[in-house]
C-alpha atoms as a PDB file:
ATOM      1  CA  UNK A   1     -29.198 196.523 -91.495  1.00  0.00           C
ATOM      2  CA  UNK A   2     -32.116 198.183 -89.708  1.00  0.00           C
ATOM      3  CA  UNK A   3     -34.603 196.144 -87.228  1.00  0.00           C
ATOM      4  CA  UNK A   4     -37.439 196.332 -90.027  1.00  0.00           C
ATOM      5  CA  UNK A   5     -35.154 194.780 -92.666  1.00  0.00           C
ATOM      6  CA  UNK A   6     -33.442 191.938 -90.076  1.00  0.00           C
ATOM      7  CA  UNK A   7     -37.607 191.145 -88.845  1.00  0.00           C
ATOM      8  CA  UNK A   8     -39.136 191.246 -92.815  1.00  0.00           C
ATOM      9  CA  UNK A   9     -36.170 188.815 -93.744  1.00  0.00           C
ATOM     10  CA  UNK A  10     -36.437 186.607 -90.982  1.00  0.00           C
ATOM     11  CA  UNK A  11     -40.022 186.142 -91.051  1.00  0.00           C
ATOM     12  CA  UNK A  12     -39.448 185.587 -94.672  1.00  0.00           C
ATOM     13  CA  UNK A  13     -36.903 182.919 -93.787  1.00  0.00           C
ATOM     14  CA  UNK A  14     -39.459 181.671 -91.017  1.00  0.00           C
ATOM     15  CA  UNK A  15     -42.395 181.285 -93.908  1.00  0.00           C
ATOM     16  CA  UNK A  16     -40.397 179.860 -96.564  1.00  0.00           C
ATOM     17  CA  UNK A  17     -39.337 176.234 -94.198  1.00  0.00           C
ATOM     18  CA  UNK A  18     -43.149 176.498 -92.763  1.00  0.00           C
ATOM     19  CA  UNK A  19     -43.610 176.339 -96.703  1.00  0.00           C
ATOM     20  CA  UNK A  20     -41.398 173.745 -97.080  1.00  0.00           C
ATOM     21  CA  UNK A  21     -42.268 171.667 -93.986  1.00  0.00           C
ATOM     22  CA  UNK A  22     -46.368 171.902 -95.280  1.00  0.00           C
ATOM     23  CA  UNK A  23     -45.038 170.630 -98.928  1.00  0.00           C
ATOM     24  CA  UNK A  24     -43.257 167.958 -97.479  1.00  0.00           C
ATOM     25  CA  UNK A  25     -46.131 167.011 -95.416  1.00  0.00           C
ATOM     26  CA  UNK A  26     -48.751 167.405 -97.889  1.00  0.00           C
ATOM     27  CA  UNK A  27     -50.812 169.715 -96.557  1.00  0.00           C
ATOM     28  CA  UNK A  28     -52.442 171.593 -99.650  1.00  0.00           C
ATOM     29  CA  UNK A  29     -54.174 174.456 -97.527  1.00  0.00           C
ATOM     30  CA  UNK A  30     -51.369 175.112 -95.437  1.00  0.00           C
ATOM     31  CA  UNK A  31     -48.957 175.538 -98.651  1.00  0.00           C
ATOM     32  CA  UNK A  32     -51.600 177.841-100.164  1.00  0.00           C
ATOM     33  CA  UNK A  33     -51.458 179.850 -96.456  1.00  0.00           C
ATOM     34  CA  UNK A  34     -47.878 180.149 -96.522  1.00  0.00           C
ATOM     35  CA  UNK A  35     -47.625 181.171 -99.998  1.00  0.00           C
ATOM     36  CA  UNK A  36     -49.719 183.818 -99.727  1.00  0.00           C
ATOM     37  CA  UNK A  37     -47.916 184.613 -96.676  1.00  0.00           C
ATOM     38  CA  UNK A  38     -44.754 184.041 -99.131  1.00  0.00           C
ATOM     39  CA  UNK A  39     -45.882 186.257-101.608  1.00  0.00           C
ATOM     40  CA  UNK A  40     -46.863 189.115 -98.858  1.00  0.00           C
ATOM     41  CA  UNK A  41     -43.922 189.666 -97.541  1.00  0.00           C
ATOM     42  CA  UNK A  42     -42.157 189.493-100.966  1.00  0.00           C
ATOM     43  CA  UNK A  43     -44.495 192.115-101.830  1.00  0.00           C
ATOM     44  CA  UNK A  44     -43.950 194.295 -98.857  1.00  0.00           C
ATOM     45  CA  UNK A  45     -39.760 193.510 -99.124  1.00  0.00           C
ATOM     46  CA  UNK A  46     -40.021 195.021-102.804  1.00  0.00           C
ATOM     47  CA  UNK A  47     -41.503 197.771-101.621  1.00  0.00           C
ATOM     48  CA  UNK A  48     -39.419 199.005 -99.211  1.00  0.00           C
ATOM     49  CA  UNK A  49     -36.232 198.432-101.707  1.00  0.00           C
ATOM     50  CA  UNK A  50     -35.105 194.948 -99.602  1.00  0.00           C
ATOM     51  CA  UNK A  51     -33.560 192.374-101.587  1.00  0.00           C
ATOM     52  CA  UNK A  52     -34.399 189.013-101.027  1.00  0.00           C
ATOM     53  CA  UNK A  53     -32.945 185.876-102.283  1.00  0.00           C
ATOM     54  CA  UNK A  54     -35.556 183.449-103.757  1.00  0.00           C
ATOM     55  CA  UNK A  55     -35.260 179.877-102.503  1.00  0.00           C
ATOM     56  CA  UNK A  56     -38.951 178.392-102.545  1.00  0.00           C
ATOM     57  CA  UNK A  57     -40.627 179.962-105.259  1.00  0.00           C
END
């Protein structure tokens, strides 16, 4: 795996439990930051061909 592949998945990993944490805390406009965030990187994964399991969607 190369360094831009490790760094998109981890900040995926990174976004998806600051996603989580702001759900569980109820914090409505920091769960509509992250999922843009989400959705960003998701965006940016598929285009450079890097798979990425889905576990907040």
């Amino acid at each position: 795996m190369d360094a831009f592949t490790a760094g998109l998945l981890q900040r995926i990993r990174a976004t998806e439990s600051d996603l989580t944490r702001a759900r569980d805390e109820g914090d409505d406009f920091l769960v509509e930051v992250e999922q843009g965030e989400l959705d960003d990187l998701r965006r940016l994964a598929a285009e450079h061909g890097v798979e990425v399991s889905v576990f907040n969607a």
